[in-house]
C-alpha atoms as a PDB file:
ATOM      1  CA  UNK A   1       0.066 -14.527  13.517  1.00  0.00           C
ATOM      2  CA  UNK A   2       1.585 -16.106   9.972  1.00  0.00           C
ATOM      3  CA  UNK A   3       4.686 -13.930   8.289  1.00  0.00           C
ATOM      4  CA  UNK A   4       4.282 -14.259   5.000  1.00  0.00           C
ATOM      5  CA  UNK A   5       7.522 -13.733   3.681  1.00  0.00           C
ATOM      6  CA  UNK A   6      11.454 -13.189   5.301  1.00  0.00           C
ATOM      7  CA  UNK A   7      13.143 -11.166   2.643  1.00  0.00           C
ATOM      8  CA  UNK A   8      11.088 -11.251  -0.764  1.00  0.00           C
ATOM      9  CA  UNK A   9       8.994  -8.296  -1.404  1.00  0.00           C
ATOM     10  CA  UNK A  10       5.178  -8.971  -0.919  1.00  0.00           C
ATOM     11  CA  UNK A  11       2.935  -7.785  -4.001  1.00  0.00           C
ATOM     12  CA  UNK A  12      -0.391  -6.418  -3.427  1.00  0.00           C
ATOM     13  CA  UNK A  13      -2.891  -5.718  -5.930  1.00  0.00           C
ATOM     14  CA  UNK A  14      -2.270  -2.222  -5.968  1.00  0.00           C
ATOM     15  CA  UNK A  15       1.569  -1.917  -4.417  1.00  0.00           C
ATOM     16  CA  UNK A  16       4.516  -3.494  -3.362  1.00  0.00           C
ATOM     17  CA  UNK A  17       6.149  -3.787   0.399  1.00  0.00           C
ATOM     18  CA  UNK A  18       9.665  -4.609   0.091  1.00  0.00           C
ATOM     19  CA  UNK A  19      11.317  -5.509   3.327  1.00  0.00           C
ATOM     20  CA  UNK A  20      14.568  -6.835   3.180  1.00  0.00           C
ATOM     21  CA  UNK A  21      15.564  -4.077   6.007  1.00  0.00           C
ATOM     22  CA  UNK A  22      12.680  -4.126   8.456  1.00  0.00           C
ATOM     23  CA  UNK A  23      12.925  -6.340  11.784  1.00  0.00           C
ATOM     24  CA  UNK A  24       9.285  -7.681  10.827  1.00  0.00           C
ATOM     25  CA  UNK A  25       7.721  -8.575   7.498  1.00  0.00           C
ATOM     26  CA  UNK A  26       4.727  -8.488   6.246  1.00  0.00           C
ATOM     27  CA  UNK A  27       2.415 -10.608   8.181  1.00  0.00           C
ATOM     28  CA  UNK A  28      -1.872 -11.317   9.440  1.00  0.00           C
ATOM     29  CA  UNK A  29      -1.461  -8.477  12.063  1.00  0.00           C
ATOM     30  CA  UNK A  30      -0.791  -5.831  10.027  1.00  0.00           C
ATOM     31  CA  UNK A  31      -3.024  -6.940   7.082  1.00  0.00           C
ATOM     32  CA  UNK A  32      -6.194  -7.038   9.274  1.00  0.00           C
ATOM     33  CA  UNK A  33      -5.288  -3.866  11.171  1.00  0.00           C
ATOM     34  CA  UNK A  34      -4.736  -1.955   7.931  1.00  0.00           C
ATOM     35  CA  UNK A  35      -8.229  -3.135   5.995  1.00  0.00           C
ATOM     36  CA  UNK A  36     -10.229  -3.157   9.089  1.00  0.00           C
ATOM     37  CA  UNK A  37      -9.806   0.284  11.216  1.00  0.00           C
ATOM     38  CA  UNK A  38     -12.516   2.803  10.178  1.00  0.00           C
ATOM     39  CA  UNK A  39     -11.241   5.677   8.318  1.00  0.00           C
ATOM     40  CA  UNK A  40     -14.589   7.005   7.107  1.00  0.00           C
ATOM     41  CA  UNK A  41     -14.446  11.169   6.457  1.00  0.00           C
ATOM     42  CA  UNK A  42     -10.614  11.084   7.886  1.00  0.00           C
ATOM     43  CA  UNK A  43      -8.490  13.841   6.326  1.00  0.00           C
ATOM     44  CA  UNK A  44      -5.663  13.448   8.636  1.00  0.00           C
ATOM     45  CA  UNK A  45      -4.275   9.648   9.626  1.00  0.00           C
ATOM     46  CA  UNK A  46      -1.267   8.652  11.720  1.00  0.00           C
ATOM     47  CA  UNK A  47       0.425   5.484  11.487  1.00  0.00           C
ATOM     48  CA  UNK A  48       2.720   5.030  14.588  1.00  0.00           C
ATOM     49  CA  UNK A  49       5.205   2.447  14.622  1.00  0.00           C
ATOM     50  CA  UNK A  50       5.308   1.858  10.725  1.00  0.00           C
ATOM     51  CA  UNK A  51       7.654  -0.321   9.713  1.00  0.00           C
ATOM     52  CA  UNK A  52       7.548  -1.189   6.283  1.00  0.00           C
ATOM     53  CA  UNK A  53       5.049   1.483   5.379  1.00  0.00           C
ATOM     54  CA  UNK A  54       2.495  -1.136   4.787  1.00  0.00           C
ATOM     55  CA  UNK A  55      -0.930  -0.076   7.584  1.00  0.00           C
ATOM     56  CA  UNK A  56      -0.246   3.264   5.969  1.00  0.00           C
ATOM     57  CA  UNK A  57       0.233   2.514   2.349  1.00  0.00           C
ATOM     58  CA  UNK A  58      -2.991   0.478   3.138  1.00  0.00           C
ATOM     59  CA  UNK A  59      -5.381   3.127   4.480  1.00  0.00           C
ATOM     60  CA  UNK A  60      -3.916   5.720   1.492  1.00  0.00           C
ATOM     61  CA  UNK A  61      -5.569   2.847  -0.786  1.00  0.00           C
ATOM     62  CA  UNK A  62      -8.643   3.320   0.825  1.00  0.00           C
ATOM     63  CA  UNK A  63      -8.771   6.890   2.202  1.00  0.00           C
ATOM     64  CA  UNK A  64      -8.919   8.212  -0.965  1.00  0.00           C
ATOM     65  CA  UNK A  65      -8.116  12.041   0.132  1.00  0.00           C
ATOM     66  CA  UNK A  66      -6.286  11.387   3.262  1.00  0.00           C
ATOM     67  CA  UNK A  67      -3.238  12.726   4.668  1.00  0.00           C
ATOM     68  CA  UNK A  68      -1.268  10.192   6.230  1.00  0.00           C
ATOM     69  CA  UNK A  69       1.674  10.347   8.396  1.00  0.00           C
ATOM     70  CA  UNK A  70       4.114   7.465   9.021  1.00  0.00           C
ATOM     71  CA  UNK A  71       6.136   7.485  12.019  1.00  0.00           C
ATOM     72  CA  UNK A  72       8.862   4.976  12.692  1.00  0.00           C
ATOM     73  CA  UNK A  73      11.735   4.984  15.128  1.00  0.00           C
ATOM     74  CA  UNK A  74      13.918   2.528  13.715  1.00  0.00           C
ATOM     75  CA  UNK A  75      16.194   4.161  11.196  1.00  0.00           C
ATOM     76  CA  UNK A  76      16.414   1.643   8.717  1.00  0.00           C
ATOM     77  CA  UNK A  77      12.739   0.702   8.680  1.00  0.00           C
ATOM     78  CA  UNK A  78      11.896   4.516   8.037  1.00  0.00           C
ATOM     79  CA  UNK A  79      14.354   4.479   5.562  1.00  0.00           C
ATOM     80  CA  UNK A  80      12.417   1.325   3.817  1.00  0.00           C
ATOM     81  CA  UNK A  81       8.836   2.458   4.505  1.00  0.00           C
ATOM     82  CA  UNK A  82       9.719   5.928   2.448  1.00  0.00           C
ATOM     83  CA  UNK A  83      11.338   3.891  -0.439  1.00  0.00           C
ATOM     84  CA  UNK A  84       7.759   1.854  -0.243  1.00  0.00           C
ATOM     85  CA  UNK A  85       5.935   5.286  -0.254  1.00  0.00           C
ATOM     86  CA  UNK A  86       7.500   6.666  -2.617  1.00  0.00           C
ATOM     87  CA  UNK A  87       6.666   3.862  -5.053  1.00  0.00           C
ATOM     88  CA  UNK A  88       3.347   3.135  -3.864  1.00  0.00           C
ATOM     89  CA  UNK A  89       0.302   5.240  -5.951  1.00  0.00           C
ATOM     90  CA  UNK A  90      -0.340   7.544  -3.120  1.00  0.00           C
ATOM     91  CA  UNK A  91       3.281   8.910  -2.813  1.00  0.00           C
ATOM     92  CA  UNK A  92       2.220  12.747  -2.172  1.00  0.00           C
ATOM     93  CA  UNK A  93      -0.404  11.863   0.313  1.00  0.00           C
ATOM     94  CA  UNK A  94       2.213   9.485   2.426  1.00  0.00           C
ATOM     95  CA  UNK A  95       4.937  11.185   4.500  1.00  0.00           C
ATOM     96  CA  UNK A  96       7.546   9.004   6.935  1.00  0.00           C
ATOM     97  CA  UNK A  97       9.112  10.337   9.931  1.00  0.00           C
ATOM     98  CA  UNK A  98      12.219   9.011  11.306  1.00  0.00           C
ATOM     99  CA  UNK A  99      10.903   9.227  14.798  1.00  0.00           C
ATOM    100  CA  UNK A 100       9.469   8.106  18.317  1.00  0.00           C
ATOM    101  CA  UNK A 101       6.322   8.668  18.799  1.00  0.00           C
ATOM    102  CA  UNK A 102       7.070  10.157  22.629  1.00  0.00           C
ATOM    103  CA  UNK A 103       9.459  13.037  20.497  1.00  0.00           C
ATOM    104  CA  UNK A 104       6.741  13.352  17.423  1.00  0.00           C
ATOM    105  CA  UNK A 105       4.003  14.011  19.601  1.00  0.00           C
ATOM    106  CA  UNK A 106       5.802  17.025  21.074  1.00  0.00           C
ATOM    107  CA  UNK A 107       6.903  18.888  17.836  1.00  0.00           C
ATOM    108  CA  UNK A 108       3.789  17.791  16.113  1.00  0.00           C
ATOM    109  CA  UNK A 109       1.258  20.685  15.542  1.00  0.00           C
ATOM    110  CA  UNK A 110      -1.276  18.435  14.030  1.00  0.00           C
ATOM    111  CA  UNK A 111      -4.330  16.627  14.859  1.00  0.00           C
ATOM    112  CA  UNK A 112      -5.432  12.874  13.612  1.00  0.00           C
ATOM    113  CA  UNK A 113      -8.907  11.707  12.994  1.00  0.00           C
ATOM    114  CA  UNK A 114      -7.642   8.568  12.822  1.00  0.00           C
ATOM    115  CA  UNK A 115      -4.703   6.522  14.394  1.00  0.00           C
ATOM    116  CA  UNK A 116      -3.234   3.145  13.977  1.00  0.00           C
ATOM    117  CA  UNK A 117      -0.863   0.696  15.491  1.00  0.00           C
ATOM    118  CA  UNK A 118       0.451  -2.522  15.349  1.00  0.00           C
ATOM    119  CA  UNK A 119       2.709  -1.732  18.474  1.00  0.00           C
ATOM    120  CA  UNK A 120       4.979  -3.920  20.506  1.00  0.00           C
ATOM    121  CA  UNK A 121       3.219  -5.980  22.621  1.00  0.00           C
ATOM    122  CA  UNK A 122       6.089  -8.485  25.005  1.00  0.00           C
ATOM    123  CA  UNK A 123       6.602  -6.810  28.438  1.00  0.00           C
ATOM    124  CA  UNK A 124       8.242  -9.570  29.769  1.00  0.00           C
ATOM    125  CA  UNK A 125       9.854 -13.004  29.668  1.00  0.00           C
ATOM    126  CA  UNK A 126      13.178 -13.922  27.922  1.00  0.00           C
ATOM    127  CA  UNK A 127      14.534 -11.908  25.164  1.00  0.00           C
ATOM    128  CA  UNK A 128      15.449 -13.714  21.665  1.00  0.00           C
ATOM    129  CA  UNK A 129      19.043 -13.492  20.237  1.00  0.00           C
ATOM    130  CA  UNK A 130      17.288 -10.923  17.515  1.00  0.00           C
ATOM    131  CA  UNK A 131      18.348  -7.641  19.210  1.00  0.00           C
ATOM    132  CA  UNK A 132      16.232  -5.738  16.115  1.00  0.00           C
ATOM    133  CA  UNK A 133      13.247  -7.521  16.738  1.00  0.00           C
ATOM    134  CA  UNK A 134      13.596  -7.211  21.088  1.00  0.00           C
ATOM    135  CA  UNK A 135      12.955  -3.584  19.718  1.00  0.00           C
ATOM    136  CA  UNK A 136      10.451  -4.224  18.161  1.00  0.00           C
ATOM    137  CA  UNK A 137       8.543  -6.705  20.115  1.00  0.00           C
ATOM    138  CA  UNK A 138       9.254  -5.482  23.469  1.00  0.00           C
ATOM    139  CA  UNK A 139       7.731  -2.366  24.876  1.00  0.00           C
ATOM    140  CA  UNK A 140      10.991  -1.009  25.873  1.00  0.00           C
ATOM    141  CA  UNK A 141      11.337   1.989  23.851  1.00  0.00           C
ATOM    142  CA  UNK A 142       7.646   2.062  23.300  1.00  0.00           C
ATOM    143  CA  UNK A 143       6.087   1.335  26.732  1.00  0.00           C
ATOM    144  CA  UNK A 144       2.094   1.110  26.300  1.00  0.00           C
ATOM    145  CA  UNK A 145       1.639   4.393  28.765  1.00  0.00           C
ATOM    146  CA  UNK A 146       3.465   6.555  26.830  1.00  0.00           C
ATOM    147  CA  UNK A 147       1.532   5.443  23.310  1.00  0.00           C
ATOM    148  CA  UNK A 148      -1.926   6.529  25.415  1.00  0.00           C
ATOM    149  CA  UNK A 149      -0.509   9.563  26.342  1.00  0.00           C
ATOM    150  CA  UNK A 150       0.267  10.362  22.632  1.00  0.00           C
ATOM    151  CA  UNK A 151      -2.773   9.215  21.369  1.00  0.00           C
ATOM    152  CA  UNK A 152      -4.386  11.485  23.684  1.00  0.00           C
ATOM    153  CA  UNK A 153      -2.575  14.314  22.911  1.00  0.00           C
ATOM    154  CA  UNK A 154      -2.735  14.173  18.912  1.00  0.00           C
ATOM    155  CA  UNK A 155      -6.310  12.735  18.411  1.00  0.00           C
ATOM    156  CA  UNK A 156      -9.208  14.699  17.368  1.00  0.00           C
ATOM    157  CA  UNK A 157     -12.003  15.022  19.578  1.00  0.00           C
ATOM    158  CA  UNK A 158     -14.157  12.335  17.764  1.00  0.00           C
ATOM    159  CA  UNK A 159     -11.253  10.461  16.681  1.00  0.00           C
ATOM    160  CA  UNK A 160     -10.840   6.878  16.332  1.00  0.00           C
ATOM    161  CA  UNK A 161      -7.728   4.811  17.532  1.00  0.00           C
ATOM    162  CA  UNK A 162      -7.052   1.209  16.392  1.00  0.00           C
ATOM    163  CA  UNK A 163      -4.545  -1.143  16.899  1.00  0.00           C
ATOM    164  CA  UNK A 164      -4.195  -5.099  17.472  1.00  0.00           C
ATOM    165  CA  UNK A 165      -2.634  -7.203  19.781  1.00  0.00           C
ATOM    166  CA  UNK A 166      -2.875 -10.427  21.272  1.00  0.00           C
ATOM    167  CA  UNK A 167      -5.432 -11.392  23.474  1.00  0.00           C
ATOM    168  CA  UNK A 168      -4.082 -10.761  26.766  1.00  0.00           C
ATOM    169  CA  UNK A 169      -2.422  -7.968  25.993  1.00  0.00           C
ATOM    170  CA  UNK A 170      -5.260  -6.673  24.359  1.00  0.00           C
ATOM    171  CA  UNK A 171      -7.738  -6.998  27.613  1.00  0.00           C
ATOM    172  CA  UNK A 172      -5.099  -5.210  29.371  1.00  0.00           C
ATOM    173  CA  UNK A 173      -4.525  -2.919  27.470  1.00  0.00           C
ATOM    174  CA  UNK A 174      -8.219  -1.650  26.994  1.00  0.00           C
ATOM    175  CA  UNK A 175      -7.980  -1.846  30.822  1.00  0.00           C
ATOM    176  CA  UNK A 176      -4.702   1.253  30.907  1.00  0.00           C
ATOM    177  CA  UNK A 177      -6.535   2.518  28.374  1.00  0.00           C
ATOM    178  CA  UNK A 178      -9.575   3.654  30.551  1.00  0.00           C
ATOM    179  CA  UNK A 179      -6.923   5.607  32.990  1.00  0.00           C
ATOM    180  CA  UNK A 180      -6.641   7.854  30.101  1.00  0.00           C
ATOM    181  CA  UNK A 181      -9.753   8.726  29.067  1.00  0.00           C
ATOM    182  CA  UNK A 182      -9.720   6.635  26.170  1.00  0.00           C
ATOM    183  CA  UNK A 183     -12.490   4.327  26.106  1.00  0.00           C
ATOM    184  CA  UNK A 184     -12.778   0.781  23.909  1.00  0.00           C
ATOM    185  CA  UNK A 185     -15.596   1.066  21.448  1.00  0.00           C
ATOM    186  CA  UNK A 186     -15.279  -1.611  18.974  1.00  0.00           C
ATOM    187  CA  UNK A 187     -13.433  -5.401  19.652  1.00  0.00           C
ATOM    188  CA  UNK A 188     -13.084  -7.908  17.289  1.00  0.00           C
ATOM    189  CA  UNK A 189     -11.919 -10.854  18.338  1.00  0.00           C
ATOM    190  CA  UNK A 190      -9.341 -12.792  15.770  1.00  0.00           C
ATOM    191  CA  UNK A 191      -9.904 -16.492  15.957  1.00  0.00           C
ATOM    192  CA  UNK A 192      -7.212 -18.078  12.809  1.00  0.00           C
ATOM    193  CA  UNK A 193      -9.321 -20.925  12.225  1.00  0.00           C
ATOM    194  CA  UNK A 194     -12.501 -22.377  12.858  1.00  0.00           C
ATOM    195  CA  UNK A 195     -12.961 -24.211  16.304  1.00  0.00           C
ATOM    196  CA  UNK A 196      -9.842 -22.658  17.559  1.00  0.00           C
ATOM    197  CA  UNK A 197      -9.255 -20.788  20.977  1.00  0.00           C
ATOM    198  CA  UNK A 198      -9.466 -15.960  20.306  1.00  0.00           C
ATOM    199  CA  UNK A 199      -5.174 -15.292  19.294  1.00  0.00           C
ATOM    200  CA  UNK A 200      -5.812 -11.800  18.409  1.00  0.00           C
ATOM    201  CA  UNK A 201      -7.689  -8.440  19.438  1.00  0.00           C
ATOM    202  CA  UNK A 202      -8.643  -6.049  17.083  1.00  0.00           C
ATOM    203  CA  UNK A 203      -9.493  -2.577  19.260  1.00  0.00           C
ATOM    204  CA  UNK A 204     -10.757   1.107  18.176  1.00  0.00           C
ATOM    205  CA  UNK A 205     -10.578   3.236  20.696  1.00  0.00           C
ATOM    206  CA  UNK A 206     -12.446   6.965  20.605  1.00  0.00           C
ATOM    207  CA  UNK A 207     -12.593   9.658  23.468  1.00  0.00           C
ATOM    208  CA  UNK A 208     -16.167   9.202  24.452  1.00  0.00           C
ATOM    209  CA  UNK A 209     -17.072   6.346  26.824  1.00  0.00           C
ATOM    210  CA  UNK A 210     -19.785   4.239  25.460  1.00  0.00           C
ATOM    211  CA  UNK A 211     -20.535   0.392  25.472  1.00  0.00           C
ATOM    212  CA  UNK A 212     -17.961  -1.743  23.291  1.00  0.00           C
ATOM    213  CA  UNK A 213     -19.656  -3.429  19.715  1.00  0.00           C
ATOM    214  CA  UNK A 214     -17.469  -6.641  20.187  1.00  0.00           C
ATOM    215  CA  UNK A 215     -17.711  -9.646  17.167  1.00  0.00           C
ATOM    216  CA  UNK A 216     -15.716 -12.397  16.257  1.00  0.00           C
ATOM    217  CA  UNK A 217     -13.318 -12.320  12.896  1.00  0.00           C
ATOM    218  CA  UNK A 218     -12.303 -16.414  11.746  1.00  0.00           C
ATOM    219  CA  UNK A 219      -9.341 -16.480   9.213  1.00  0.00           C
ATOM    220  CA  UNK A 220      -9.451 -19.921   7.900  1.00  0.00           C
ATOM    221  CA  UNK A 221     -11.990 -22.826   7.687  1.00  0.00           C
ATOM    222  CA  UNK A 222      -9.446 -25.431   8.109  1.00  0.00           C
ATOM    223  CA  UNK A 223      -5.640 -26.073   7.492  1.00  0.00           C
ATOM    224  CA  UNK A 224      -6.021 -26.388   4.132  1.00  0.00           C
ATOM    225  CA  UNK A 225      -3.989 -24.089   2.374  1.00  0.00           C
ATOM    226  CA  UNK A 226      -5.509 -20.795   1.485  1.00  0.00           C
ATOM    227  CA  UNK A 227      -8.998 -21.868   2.638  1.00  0.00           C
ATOM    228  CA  UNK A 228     -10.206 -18.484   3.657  1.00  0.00           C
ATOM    229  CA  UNK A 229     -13.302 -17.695   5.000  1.00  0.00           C
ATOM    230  CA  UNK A 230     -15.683 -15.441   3.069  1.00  0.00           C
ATOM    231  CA  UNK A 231     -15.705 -12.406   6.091  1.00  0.00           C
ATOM    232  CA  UNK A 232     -12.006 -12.713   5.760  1.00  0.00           C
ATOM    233  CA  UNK A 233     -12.200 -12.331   2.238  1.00  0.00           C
ATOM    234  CA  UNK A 234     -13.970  -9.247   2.652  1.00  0.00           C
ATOM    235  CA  UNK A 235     -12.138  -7.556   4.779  1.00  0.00           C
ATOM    236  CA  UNK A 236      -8.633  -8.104   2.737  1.00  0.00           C
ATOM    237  CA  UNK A 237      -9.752  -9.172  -0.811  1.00  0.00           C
ATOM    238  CA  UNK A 238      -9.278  -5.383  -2.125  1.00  0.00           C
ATOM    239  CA  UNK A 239      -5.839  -6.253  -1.003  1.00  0.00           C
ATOM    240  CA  UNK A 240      -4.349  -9.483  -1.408  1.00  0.00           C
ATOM    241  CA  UNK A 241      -3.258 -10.371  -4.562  1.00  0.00           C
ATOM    242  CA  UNK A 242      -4.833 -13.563  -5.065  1.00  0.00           C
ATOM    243  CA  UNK A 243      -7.432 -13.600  -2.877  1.00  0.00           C
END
């Protein structure tokens, strides 16, 4: 999915995301993941794997008396998502954790209505000469088992989980996921323009098994520049600054 920016701070219409210090910017995947999971009547909401701040800055925006919870292992992207926190709007409803998610779920004595997570998704192939982003993008330090287990342990009993990943991934993913006891209710596929081949999954997960709503999400109508299409405008436009 498209990065929008390397080092420049993106501006939203309601906040800023600087990150100068985070292996990955601001980009599609975390965009659609932050204005499309459903976080209807959640009090409590856990953002794991947060980067710059930016899924959970997102769903404080829109879960208007939400708790939210920011966990991030990488020391200098906590460091960046608090600094983004702290200047968003919702400052005293956001709280980063410097943090994996295997060692948060253990000292944790909270539940989550909802969770999110735009996690790493490469388990294989030939690492790039970016050590910081192998961290990121590989699930070395965050293999895909252990992120179940930890959503199973800290979600609510009618809980929602979302994340996105590519397609693949995705489909296996949903697959692990069922070994758990969590069960795919929603899919979305992401197509990023009209007449071309699924790229992404969006996924929301819950704890009871029941048939999966599954729709289709296009980004743009053709390459022209900034030729959104109206669902996609939808979906983002309280976000995006000109959109």
């Amino acid at each position: 999915m498209l990065i929008f920016s390397d080092v420049k701070p993106f501006q939203f219409k309601q906040f800023t995301i600087a990150q100068d210090r985070c292996s990955m910017k601001v980009g599609t995947d975390g965009v659609l993941l932050g204005a499309w999971s459903d976080a209807t009547g959640a009090a409590n909401i856990l953002d794991i794997g947060t980067g710059t701040g930016l899924i959970a800055i997102m769903l404080a925006q829109r879960a208007s008396s939400a708790t939210i919870h920011a966990v991030e292992i990488d020391e200098e992207a906590c460091a960046q998502a608090a600094e983004n926190i702290n200047a968003s709007p919702w400052a005293d409803r956001l709280h980063a954790f410097h943090s994996s998610i295997q060692d948060f779920a253990k000292q944790i004595n909270q539940k989550y209505d909802l969770i999110v997570s735009n996690p790493p998704f490469f388990s294989g192939g030939t690492f790039s000469h970016s050590q910081d982003k192998n961290s990121v993008r590989h699930t070395i330090k965050l293999p895909h088992g252990d992120l179940l287990m930890a959503v199973r342990s800290l979600l609510t009993p009618h809980g929602k989980f979302c994340m996105i990943l590519p397609q693949m991934e995705g489909l296996r993913f949903r697959e692990m996921a069922n070994n758990y006891g969590i069960y795919c209710t929603k899919l979305v596929e992401v197509v990023p323009k009209l007449g071309k081949p699924v790229e992404r999954l969006l996924l929301q997960f819950e704890l009871v098994n029941q048939p999966t709503e599954k729709s289709q999400l296009v980004i743009h109508n053709s390459d022209t520049a900034n030729d959104w299409t109206a669902e996609y405008q939808q979906l983002t436009g309280d976000y995006y600054l000109k959109l």
